[in-house]
C-alpha atoms as a PDB file:
ATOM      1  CA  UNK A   1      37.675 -16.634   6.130  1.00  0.00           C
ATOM      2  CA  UNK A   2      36.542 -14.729   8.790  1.00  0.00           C
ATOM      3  CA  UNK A   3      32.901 -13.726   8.731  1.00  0.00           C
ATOM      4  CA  UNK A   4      30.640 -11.123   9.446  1.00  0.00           C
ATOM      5  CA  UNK A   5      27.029 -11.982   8.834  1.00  0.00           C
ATOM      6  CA  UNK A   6      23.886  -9.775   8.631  1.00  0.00           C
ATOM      7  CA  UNK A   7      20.605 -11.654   9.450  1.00  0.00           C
ATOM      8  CA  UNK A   8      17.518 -10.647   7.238  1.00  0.00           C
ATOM      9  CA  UNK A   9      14.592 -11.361   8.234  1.00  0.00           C
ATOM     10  CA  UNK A  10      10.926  -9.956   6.551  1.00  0.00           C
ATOM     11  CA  UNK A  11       7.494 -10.622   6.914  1.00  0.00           C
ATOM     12  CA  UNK A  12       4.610  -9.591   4.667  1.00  0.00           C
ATOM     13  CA  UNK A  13       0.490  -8.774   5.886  1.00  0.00           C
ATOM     14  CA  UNK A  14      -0.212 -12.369   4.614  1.00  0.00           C
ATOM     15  CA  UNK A  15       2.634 -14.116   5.630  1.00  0.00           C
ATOM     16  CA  UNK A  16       2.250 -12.633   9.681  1.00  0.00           C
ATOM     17  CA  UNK A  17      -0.789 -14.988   9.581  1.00  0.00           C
ATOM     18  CA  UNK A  18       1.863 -17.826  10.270  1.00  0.00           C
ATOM     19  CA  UNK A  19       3.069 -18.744  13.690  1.00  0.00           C
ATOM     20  CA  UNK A  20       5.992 -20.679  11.625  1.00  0.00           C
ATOM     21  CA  UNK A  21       7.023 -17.137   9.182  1.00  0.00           C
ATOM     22  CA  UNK A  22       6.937 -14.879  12.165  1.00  0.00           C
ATOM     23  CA  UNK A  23       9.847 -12.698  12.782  1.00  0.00           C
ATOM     24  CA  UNK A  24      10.436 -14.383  16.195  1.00  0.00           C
ATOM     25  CA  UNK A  25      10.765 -17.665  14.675  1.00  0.00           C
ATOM     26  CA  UNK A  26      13.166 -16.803  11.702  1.00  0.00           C
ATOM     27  CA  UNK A  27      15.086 -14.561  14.388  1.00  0.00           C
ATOM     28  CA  UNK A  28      15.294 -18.277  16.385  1.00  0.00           C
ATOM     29  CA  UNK A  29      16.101 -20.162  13.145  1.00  0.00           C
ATOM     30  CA  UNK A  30      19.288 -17.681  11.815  1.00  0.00           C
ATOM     31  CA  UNK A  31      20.750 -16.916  15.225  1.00  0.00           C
ATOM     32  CA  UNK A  32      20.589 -20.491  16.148  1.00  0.00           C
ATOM     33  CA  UNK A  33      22.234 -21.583  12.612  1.00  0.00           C
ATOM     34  CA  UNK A  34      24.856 -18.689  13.303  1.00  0.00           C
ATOM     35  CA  UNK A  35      26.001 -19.804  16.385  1.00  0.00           C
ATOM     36  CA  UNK A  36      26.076 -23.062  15.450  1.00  0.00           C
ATOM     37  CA  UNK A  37      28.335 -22.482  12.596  1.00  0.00           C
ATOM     38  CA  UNK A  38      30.429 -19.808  14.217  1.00  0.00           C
ATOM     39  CA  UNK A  39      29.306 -16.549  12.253  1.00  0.00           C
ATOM     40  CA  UNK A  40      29.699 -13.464  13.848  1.00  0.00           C
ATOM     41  CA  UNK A  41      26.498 -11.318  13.866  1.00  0.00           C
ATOM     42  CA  UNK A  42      27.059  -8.149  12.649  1.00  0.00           C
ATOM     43  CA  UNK A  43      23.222  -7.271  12.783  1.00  0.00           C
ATOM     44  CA  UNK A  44      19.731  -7.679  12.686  1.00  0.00           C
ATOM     45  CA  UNK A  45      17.637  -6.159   9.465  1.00  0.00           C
ATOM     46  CA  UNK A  46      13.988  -6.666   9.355  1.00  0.00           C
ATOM     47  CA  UNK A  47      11.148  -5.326   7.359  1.00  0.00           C
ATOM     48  CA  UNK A  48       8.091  -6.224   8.531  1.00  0.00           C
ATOM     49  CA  UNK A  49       4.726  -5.357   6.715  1.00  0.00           C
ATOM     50  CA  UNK A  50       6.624  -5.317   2.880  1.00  0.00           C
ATOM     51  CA  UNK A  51       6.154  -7.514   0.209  1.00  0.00           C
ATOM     52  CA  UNK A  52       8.420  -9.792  -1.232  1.00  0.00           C
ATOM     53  CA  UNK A  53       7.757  -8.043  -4.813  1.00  0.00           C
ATOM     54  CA  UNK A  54       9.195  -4.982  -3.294  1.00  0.00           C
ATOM     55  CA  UNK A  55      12.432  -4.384  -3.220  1.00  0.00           C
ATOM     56  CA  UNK A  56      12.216  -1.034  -1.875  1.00  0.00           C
ATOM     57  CA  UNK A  57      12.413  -1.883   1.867  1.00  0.00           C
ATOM     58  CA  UNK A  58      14.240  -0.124   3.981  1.00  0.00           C
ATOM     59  CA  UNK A  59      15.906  -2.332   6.423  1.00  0.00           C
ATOM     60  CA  UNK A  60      17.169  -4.371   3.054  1.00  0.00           C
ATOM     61  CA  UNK A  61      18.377  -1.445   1.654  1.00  0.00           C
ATOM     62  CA  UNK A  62      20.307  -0.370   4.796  1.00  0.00           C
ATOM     63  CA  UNK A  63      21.368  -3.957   4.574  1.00  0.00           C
ATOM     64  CA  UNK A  64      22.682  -3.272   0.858  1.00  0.00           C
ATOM     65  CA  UNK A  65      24.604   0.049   2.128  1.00  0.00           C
ATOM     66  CA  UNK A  66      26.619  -1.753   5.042  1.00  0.00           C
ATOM     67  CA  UNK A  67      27.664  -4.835   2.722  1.00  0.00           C
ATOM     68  CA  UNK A  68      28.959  -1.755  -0.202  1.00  0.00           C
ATOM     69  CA  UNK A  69      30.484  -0.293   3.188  1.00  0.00           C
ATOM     70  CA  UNK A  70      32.221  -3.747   3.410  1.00  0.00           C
ATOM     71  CA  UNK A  71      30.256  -3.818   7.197  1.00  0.00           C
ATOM     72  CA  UNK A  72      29.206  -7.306   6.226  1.00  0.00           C
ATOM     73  CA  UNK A  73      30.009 -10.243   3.653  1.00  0.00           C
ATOM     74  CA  UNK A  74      27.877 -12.749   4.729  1.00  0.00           C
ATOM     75  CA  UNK A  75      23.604 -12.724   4.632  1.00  0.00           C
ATOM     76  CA  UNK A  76      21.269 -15.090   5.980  1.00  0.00           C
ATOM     77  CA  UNK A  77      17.560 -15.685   5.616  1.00  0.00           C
ATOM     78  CA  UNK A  78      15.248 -18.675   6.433  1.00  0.00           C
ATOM     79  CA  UNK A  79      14.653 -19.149   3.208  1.00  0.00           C
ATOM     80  CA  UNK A  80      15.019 -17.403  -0.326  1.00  0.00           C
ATOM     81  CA  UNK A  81      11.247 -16.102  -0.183  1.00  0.00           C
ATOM     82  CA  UNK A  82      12.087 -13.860   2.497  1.00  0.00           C
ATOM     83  CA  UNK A  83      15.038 -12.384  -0.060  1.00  0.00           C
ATOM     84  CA  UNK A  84      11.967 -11.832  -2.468  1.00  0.00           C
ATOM     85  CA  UNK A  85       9.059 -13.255  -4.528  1.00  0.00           C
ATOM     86  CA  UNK A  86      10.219 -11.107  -7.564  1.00  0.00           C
ATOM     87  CA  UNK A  87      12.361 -13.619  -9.569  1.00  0.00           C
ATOM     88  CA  UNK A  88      13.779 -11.914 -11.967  1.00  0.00           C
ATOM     89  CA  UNK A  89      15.110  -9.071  -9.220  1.00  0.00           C
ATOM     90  CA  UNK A  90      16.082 -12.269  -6.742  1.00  0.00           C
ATOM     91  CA  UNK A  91      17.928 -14.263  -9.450  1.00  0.00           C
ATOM     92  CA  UNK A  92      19.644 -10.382  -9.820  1.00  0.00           C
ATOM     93  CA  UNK A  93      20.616 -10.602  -6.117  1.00  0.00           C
ATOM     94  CA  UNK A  94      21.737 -13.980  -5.728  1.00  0.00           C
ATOM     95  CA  UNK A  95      23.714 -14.166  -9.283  1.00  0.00           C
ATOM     96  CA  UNK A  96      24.661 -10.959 -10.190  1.00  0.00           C
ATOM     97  CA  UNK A  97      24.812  -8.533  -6.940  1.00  0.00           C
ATOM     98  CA  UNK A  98      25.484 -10.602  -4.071  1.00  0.00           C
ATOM     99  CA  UNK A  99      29.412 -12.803  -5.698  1.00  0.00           C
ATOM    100  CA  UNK A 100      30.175  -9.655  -7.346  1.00  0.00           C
ATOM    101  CA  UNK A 101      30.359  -8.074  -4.065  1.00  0.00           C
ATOM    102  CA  UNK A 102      31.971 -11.043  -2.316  1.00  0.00           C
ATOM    103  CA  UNK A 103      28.965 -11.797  -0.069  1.00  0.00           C
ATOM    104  CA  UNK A 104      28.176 -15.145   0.657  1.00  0.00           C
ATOM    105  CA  UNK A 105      24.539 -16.146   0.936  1.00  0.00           C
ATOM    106  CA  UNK A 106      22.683 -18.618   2.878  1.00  0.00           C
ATOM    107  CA  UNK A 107      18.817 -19.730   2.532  1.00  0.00           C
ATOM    108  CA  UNK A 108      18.651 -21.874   5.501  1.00  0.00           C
ATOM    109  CA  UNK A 109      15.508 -23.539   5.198  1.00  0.00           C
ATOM    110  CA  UNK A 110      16.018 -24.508   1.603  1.00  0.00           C
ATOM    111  CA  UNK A 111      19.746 -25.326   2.284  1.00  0.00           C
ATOM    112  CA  UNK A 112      21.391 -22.894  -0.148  1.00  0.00           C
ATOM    113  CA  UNK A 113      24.425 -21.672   0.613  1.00  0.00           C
ATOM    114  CA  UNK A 114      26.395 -19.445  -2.250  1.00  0.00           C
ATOM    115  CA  UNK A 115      29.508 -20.703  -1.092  1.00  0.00           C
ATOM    116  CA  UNK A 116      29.044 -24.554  -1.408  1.00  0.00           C
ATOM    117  CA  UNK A 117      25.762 -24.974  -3.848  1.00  0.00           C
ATOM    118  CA  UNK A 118      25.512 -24.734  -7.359  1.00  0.00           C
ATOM    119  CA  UNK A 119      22.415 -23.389  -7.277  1.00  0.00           C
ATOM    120  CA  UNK A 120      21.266 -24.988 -10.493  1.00  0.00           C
ATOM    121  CA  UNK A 121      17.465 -25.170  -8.525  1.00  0.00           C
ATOM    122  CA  UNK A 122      17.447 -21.689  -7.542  1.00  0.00           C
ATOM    123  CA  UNK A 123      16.057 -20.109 -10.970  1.00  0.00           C
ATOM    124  CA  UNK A 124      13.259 -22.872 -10.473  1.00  0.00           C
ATOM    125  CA  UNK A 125      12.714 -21.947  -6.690  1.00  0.00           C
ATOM    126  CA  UNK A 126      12.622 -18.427  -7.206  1.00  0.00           C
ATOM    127  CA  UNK A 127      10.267 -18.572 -10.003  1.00  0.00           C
ATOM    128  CA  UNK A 128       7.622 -20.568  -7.672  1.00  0.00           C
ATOM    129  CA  UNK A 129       8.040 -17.576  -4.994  1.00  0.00           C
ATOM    130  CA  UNK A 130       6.884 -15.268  -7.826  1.00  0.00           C
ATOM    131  CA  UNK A 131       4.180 -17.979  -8.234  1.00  0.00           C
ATOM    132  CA  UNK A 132       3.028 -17.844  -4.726  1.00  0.00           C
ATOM    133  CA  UNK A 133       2.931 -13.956  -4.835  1.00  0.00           C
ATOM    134  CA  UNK A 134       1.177 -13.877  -7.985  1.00  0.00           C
ATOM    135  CA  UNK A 135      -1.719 -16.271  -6.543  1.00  0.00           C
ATOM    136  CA  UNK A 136      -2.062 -13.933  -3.348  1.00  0.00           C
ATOM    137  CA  UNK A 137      -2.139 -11.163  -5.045  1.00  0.00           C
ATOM    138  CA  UNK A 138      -4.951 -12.872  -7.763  1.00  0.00           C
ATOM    139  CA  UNK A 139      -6.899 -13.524  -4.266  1.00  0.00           C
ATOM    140  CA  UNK A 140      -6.745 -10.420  -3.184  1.00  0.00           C
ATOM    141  CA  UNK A 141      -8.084  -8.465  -5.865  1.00  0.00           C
ATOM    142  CA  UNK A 142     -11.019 -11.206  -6.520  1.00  0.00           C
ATOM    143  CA  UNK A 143     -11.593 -10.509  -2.542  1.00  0.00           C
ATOM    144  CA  UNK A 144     -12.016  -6.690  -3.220  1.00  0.00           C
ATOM    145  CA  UNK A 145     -14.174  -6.772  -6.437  1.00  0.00           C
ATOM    146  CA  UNK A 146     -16.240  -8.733  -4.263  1.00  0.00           C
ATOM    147  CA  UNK A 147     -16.504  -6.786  -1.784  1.00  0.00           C
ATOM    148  CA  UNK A 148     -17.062  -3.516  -4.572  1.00  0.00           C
ATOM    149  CA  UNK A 149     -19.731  -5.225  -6.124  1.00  0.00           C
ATOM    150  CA  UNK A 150     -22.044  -5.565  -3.085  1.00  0.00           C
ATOM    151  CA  UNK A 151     -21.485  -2.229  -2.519  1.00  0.00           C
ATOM    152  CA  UNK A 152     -18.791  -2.606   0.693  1.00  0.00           C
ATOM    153  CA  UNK A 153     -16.164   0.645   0.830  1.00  0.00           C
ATOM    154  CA  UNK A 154     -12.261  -0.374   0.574  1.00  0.00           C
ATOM    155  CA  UNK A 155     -10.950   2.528   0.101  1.00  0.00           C
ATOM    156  CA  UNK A 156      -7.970   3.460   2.545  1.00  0.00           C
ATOM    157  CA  UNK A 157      -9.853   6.812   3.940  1.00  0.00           C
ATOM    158  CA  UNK A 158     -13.315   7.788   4.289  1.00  0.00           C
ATOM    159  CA  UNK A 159     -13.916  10.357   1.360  1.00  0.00           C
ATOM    160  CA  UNK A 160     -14.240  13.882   3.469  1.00  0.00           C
ATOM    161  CA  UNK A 161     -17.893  14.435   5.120  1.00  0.00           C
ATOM    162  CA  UNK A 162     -17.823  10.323   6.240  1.00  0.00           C
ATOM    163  CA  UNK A 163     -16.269   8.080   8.765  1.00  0.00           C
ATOM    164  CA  UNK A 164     -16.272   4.713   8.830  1.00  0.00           C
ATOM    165  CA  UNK A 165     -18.823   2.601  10.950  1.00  0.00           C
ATOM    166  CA  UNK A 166     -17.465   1.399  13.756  1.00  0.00           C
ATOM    167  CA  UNK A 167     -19.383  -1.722  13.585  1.00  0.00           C
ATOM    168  CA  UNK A 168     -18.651  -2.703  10.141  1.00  0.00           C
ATOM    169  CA  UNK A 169     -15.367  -0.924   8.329  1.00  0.00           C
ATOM    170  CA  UNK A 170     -16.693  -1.203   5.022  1.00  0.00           C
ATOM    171  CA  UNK A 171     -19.736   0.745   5.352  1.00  0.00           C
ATOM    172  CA  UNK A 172     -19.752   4.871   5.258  1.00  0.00           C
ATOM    173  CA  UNK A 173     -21.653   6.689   7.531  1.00  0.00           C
ATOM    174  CA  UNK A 174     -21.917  10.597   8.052  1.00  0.00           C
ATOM    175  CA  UNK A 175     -19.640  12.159  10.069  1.00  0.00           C
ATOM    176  CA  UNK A 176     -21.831  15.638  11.229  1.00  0.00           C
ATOM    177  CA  UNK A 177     -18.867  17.970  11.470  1.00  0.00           C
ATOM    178  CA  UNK A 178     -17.129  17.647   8.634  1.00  0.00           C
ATOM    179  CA  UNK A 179     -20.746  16.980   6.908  1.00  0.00           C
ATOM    180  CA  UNK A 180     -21.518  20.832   7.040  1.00  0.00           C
ATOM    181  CA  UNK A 181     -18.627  21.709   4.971  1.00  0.00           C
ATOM    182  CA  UNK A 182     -19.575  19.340   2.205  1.00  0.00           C
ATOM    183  CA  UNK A 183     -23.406  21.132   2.628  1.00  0.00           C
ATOM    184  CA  UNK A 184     -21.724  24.127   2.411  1.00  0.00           C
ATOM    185  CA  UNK A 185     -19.572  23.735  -0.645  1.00  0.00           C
ATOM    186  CA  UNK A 186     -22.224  22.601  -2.663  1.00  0.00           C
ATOM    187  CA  UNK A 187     -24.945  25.074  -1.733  1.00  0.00           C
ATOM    188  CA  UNK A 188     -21.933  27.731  -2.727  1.00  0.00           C
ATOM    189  CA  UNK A 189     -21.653  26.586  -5.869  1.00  0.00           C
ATOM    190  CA  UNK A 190     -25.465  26.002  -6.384  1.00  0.00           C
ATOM    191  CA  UNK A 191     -25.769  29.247  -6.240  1.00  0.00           C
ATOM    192  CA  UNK A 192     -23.334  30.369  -8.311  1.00  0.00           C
ATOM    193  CA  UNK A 193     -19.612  30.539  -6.592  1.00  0.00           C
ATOM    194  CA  UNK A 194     -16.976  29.819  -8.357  1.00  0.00           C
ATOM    195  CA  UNK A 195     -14.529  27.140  -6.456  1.00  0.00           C
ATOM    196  CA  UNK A 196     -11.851  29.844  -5.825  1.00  0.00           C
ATOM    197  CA  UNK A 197     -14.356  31.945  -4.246  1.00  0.00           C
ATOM    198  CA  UNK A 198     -15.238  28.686  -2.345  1.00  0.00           C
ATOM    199  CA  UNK A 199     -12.342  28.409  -1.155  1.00  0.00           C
ATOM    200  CA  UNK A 200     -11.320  31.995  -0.663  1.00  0.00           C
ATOM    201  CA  UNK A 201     -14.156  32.726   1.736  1.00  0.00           C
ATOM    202  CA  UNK A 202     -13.443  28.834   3.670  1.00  0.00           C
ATOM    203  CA  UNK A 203      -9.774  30.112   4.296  1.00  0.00           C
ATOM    204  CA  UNK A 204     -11.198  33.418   5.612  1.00  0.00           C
ATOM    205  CA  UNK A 205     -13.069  31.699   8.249  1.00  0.00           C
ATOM    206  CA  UNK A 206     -10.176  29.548   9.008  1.00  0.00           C
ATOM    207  CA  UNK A 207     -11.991  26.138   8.474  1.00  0.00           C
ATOM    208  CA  UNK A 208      -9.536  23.121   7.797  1.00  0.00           C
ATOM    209  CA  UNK A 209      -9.148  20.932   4.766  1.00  0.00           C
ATOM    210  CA  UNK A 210      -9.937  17.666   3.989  1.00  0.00           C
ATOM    211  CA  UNK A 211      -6.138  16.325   4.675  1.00  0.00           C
ATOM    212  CA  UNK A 212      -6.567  18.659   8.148  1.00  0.00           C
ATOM    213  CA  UNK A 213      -9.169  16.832   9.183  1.00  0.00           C
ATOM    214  CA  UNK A 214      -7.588  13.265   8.314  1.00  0.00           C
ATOM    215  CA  UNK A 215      -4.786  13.813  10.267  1.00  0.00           C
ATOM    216  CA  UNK A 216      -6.760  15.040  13.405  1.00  0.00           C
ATOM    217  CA  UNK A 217      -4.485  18.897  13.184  1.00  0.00           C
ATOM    218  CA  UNK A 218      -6.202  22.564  12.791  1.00  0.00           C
ATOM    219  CA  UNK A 219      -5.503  24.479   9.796  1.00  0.00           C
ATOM    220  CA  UNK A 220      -2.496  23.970   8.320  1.00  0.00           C
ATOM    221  CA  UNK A 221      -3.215  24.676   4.876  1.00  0.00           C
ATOM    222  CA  UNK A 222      -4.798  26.414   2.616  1.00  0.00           C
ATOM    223  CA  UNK A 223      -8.240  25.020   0.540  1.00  0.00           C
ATOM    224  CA  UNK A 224      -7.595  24.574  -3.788  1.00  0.00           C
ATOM    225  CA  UNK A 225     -10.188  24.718  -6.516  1.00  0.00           C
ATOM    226  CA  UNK A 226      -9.210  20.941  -7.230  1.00  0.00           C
ATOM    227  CA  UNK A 227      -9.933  19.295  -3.737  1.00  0.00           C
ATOM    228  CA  UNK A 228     -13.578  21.341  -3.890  1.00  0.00           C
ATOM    229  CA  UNK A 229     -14.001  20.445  -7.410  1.00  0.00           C
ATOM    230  CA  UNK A 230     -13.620  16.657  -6.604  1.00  0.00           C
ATOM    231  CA  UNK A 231     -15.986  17.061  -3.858  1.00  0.00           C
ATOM    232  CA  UNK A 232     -18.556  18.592  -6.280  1.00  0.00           C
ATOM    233  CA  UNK A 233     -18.101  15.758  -8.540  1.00  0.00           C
ATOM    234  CA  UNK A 234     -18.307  12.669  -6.195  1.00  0.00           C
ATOM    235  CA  UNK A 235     -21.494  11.023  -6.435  1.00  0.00           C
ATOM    236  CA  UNK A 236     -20.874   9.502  -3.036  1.00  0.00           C
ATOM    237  CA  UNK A 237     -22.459  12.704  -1.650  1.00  0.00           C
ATOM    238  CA  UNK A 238     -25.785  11.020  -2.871  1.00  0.00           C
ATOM    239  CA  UNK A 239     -25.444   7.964  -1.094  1.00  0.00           C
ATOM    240  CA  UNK A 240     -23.733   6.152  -4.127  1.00  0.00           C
ATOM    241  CA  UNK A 241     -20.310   4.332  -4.229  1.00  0.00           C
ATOM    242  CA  UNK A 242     -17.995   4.957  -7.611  1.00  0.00           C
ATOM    243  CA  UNK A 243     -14.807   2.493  -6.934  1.00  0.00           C
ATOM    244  CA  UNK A 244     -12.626   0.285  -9.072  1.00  0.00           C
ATOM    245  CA  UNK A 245     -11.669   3.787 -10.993  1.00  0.00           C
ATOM    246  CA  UNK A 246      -7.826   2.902 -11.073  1.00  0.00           C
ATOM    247  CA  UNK A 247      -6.064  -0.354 -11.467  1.00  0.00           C
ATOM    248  CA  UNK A 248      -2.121  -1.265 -10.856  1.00  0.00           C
ATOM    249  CA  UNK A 249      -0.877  -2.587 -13.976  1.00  0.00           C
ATOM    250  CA  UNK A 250       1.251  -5.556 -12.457  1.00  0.00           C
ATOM    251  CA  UNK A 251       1.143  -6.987  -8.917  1.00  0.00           C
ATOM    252  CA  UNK A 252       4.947  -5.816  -8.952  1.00  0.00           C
ATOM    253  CA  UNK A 253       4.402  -2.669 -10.371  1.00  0.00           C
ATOM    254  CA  UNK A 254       3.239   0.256  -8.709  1.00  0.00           C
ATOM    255  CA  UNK A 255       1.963   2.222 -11.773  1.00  0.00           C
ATOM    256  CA  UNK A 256      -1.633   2.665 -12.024  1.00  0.00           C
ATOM    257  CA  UNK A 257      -4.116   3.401 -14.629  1.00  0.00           C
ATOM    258  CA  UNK A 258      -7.600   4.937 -15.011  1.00  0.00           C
ATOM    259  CA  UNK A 259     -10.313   2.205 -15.931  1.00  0.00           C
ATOM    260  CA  UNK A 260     -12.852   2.886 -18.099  1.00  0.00           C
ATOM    261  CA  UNK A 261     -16.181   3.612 -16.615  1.00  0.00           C
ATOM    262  CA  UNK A 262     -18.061   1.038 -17.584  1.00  0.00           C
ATOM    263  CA  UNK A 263     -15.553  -1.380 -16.010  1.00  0.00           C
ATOM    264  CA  UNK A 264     -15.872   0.589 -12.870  1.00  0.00           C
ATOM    265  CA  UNK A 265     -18.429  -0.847  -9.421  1.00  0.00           C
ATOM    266  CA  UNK A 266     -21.111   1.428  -8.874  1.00  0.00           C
ATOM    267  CA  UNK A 267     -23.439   1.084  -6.353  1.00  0.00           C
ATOM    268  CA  UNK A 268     -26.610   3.419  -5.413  1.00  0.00           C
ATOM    269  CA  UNK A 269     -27.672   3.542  -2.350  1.00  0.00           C
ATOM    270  CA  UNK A 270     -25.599   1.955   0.094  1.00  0.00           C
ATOM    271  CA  UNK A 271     -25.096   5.022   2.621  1.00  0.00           C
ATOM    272  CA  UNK A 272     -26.775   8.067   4.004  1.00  0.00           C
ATOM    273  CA  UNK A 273     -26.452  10.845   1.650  1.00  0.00           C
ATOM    274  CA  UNK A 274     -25.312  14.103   2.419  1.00  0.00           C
ATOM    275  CA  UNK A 275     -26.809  16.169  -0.458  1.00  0.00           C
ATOM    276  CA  UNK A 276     -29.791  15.580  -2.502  1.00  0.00           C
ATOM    277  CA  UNK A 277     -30.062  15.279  -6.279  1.00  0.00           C
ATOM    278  CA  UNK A 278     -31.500  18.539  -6.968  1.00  0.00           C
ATOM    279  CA  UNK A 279     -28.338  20.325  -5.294  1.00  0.00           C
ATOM    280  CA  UNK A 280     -25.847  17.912  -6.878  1.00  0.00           C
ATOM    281  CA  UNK A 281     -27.105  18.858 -10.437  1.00  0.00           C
ATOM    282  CA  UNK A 282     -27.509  22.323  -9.586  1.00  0.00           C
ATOM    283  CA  UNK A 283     -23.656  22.882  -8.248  1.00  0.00           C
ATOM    284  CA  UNK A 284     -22.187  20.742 -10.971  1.00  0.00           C
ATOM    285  CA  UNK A 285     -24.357  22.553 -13.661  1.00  0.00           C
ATOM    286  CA  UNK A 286     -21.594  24.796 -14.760  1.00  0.00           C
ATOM    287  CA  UNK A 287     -19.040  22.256 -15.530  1.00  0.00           C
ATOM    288  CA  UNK A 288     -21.677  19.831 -16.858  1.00  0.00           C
ATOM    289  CA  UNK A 289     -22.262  22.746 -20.068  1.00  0.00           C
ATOM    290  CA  UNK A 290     -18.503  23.767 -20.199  1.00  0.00           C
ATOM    291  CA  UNK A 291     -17.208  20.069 -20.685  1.00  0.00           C
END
């Protein structure tokens, strides 16, 4: 049978730390087992960056679309963890989706190959990949609640009014243009302004937004009662830190949920603050009495 192979290749944040998982050297390995055994390469597919608990990647899926196209019957990895960590969605793949499609699959590394193995040990295999995963992702999360109990920022962006410090990441410190607008908002509604009127009389003056500002473009958009209502209600404007506020349910789910408060990191303190307590309880005063 003649065949026409697709070469997968993937590498996740924590696997790239590995000179032996890089994409160069699994692009070495299933080229050089190709060509050894004759395969015709129909194409490269990489994802680089994604997680082996996701199956939403986008080379793979373009991978998917050209074997339903009948483009390719034959896919290659270095080894089944580069398929996926998820076992239950792997076992799916290797069992279920891949022979009912009539593509052959080979896991070099771990010397699988659909069309000669049982694959008895592949259940067991894919179930330590999950294991692997699991622990990483365990790790990773004991690494940030660390870091949120000492009072270090992780969050993705600097909350609107900071930047980080460019000498330590994790650590907030004012950033003077965007600073006035905060002021501004909350001396507003000190004094009485409603956050449409806020917002109204920002748009009027043509003054960006938050998401403006993050992605370095004038105005673009108009301001909403919600974005100044969360900056009203952000204690980080008085030098505290609030994190830990939602948690993913699973490490291979994306869903998230609100914690509880009291299970959140709070730390006072731990950067320059932009308003002072007086003005903080005087803008949220409203709210405070109509909650």
């Amino acid at each position: 049978m003649k065949y026409s192979a697709a070469l997968y290749m993937r590498l996740s944040k924590e696997d790239g730390k590995k000179d032996s998982g890089s994409i160069g050297s699994q692009r070495e390995i299933l080229r050089g087992f190709a060509e050894e055994k004759g395969f015709e390469i129909f194409g490269e597919y990489i994802d680089e960056g994604f997680s082996g608990t996701n199956f939403e990647r986008p080379a793979f899926k373009k991978m998917l679309a050209d074997a339903e196209e009948g483009k390719i019957n034959l896919i290659i990895t270095k080894d089944l963890s580069r398929l996926g960590r998820d076992y239950i969605s792997a076992g799916q793949f290797t069992e279920i989706i891949f022979p009912s499609k009539g593509i052959r699959y080979i896991a070099v590394t771990d010397g699988y190959d659909s069309e000669e193995s049982p694959g008895d040990f592949i259940p067991f295999k894919n179930i330590v990949n999950e294991m692997y995963a699991r622990d990483i992702s365990r790790k990773i999360r004991s690494a940030f609640k660390a870091r949120m109990k000492s009072g270090d920022f992780i969050g993705p962006f600097a909350p609107f009014g900071y930047r980080r410090c460019p000498e330590n990441r994790h650590k907030l410190i004012t950033d003077r243009k965007t600073a006035e607008i905060v002021k501004r908002i909350f001396s507003e509604s000190a004094e009485g302004r409603t956050p449409k009127e806020i917002c109204r009389k920002l748009d009027s003056e043509g003054i960006p937004t938050p998401l403006d500002f993050r992605k370095d473009l004038p105005k673009s958009r108009n301001w909403n009662s919600a974005t100044v209502l969360k900056i009203l209600k952000n204690p980080v404007y008085l030098g505290h830190l609030e994190q830990g506020k939602t948690a993913k349910i699973s490490f291979k789910s994306k869903i998230s949920v609100n914690v509880p408060p009291e299970k959140r990191f709070f730390s006072k303190n731990v950067h320059e603050a932009i308003v002072d307590e007086e003005t903080f309880k005087k803008a949220n005063r409203r709210y405070r009495n109509r909650k």
